[in-house]
C-alpha atoms as a PDB file:
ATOM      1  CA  UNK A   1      30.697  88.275  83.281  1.00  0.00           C
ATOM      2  CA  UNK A   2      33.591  87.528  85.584  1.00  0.00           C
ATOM      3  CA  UNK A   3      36.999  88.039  83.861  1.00  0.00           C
ATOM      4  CA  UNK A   4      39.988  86.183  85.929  1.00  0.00           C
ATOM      5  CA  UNK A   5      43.209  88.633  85.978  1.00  0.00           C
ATOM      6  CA  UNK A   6      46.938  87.835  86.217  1.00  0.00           C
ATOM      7  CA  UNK A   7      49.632  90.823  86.448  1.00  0.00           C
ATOM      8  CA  UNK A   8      52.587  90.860  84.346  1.00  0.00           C
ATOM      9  CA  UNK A   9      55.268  92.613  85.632  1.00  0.00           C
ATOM     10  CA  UNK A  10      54.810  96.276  86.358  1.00  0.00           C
ATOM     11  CA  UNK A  11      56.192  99.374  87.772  1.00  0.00           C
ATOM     12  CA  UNK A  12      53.124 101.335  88.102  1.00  0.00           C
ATOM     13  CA  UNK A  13      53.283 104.274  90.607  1.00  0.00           C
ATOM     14  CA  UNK A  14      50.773 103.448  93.411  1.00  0.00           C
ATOM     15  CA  UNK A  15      48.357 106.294  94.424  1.00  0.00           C
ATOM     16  CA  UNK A  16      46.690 105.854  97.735  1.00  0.00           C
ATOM     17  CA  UNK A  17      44.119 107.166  99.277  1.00  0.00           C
ATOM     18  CA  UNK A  18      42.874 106.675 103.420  1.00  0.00           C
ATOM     19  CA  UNK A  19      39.343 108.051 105.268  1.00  0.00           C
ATOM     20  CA  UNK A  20      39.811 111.023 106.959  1.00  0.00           C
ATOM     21  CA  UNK A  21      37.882 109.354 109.965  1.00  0.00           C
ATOM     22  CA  UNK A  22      38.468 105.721 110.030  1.00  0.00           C
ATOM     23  CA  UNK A  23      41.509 103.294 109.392  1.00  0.00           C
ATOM     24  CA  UNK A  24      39.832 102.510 105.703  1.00  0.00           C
ATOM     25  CA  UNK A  25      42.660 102.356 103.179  1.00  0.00           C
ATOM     26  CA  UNK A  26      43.369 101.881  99.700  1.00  0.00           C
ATOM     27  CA  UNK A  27      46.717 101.376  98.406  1.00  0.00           C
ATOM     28  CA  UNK A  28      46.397 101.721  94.506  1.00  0.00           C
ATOM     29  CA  UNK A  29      43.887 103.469  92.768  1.00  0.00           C
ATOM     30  CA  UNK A  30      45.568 104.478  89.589  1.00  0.00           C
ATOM     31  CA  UNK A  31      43.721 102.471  86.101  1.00  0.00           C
ATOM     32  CA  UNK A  32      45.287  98.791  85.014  1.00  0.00           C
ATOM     33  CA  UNK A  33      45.981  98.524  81.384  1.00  0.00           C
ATOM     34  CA  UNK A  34      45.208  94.713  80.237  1.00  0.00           C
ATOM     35  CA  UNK A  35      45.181  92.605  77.605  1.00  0.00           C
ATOM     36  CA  UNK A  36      42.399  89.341  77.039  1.00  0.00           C
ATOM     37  CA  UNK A  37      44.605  86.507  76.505  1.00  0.00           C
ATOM     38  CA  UNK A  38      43.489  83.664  73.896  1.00  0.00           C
ATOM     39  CA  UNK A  39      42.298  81.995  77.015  1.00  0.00           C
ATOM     40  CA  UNK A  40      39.768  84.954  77.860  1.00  0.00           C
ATOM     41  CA  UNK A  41      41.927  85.660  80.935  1.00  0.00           C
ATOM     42  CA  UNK A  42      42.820  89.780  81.580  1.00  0.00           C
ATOM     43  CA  UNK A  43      46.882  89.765  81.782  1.00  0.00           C
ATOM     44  CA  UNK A  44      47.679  93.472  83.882  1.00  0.00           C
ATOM     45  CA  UNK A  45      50.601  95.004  81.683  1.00  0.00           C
ATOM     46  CA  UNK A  46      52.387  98.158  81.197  1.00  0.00           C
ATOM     47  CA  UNK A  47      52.164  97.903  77.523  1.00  0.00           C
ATOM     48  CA  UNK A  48      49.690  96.829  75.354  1.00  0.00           C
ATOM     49  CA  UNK A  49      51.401  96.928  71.812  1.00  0.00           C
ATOM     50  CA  UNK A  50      53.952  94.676  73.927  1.00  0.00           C
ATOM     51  CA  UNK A  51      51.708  92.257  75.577  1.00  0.00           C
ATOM     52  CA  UNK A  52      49.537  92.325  71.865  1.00  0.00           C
ATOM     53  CA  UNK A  53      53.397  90.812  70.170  1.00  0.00           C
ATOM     54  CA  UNK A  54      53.590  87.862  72.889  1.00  0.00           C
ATOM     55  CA  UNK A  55      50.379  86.999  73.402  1.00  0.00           C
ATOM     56  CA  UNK A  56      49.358  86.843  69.340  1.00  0.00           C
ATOM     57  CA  UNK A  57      52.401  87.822  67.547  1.00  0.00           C
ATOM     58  CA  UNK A  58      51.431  90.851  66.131  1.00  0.00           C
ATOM     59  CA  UNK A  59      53.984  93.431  65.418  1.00  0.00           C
ATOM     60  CA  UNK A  60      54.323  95.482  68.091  1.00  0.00           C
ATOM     61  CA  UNK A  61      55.460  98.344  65.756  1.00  0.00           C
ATOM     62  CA  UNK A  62      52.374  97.945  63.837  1.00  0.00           C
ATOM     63  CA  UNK A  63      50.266  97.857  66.934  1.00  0.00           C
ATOM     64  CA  UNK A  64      51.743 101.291  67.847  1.00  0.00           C
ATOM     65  CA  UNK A  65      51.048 102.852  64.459  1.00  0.00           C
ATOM     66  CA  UNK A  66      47.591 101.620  64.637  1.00  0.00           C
ATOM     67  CA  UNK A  67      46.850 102.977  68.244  1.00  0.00           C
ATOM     68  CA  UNK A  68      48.065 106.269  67.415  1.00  0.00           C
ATOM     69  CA  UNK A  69      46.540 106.617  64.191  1.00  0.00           C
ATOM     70  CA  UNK A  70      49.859 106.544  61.476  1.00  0.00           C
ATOM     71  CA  UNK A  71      48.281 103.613  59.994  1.00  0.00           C
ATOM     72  CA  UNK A  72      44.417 104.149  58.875  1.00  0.00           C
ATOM     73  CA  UNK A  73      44.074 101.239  55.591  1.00  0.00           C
ATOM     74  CA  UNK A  74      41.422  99.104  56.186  1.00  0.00           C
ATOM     75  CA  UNK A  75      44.085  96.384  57.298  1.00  0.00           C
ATOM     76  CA  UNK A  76      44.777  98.726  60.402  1.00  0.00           C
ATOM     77  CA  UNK A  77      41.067  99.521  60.986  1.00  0.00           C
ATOM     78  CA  UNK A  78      40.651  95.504  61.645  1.00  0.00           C
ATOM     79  CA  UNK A  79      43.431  95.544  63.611  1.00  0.00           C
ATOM     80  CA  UNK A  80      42.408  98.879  65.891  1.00  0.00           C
ATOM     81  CA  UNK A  81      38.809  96.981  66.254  1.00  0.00           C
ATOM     82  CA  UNK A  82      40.917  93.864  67.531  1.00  0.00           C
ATOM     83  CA  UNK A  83      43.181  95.437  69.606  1.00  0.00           C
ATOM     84  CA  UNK A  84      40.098  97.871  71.470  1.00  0.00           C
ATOM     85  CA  UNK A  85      37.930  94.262  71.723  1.00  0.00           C
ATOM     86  CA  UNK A  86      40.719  92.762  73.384  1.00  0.00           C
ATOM     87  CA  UNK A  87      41.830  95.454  75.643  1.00  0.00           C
ATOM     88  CA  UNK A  88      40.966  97.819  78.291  1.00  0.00           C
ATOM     89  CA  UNK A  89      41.464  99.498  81.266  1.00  0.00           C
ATOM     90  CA  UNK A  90      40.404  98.372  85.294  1.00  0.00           C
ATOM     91  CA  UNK A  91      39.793 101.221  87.229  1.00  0.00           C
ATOM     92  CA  UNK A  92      39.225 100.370  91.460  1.00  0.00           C
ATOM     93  CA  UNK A  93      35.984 100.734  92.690  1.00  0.00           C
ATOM     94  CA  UNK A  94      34.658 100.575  96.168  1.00  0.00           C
ATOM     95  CA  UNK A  95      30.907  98.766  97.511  1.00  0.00           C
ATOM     96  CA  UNK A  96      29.104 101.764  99.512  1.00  0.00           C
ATOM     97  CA  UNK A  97      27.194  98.799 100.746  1.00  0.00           C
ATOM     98  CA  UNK A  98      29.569  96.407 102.132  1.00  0.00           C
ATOM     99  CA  UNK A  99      32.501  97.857 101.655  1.00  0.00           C
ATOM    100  CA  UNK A 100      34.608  95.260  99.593  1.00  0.00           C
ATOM    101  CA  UNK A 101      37.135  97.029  97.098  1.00  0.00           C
ATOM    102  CA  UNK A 102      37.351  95.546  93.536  1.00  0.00           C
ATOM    103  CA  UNK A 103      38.655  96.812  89.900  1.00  0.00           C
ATOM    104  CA  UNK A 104      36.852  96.241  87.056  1.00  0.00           C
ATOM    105  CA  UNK A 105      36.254  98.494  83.587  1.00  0.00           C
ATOM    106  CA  UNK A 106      33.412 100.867  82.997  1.00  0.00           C
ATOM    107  CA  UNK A 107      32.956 100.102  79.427  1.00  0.00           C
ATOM    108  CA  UNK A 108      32.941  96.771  79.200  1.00  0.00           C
ATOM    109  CA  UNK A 109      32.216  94.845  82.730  1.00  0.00           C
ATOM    110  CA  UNK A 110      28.690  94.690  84.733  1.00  0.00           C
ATOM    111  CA  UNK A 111      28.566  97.700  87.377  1.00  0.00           C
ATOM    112  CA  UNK A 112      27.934  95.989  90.328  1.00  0.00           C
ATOM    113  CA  UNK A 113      29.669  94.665  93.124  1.00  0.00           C
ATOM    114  CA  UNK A 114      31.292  91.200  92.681  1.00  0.00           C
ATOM    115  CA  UNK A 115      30.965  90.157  96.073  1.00  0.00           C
ATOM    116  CA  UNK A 116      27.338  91.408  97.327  1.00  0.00           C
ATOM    117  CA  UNK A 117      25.646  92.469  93.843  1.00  0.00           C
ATOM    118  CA  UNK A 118      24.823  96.361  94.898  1.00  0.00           C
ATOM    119  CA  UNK A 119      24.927  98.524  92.015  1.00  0.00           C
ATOM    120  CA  UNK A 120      25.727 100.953  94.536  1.00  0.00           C
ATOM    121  CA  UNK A 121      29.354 101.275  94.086  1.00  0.00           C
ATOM    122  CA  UNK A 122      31.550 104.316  93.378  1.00  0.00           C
ATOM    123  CA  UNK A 123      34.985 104.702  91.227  1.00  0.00           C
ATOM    124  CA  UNK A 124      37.635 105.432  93.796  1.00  0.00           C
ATOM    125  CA  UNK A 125      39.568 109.478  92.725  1.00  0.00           C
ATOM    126  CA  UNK A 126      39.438 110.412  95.912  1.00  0.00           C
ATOM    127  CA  UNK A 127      36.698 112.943  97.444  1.00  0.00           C
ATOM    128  CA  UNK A 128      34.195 110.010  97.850  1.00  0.00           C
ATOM    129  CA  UNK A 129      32.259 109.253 101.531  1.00  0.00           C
ATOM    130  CA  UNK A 130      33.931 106.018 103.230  1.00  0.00           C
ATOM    131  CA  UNK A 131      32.233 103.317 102.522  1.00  0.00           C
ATOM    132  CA  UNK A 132      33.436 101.634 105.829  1.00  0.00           C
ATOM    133  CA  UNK A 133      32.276 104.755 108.053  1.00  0.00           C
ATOM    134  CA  UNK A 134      29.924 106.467 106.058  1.00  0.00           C
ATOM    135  CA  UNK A 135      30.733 109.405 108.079  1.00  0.00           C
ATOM    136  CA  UNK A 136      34.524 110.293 106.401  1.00  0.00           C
ATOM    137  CA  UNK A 137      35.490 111.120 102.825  1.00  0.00           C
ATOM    138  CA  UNK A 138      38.396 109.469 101.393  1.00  0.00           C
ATOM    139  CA  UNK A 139      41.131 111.260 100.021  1.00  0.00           C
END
């Protein structure tokens, strides 16, 4: 299942990493937080107890105490399930077999490429071969 994504504003630091042998490049490989909007669209944030207030106006004060576990009545443990159903994290990925970079999250989204189908794909942390070379590692 295909999930559209839209990016709120954010000030994420970018981590890149670049083949050791070829000009393959990735500019940003740190995790997304994002919230499923009432739509079913992922909206990128920088804070989900935030983006949980506009989206459904839920107190984001209450979201916080329910993330981090100050708040455990039943009421809370609803609102945790919500909140985890309706949230997640992308992390980029790369194709080994054609190469095509592409975010999506482990828990929740199909592993396989989006653009050629290979379930031969990798989660980019650096240290991986170069899926444009095949003869580099990317770091």
């Amino acid at each position: 299942m295909s999930h559209p994504q839209t990016q709120i504003a954010s000030s994420h630091s970018h981590h890149a990493i670049s083949c050791n042998h070829c000009d393959y490049h990735v500019s940003n490989i740190q995790p997304q937080a994002y919230v499923i909007d009432p739509n079913g669209k992922r909206i990128s944030t920088d804070s989900i107890s935030q983006s949980m207030t506009a989206l459904y106006g839920i107190n984001q004060q209450l979201v916080e105490a329910v993330m981090t576990g100050e708040n455990e009545d039943d009421n809370a443990k609803a609102l945790h399930q919500m909140v985890l159903a309706l949230s997640g994290k992308l992390y980029r990925h790369n194709c080994q077999q054609c190469a095509n970079q592409f975010s999506l999250n482990p828990q929740k989204d199909n592993h396989a490429c989006p653009h050629c189908w290979s379930q031969n794909i990798v989660q980019m942390n650096g240290g991986e071969q170069c899926p444009k070379c095949q003869q580099g590692e990317l770091n």
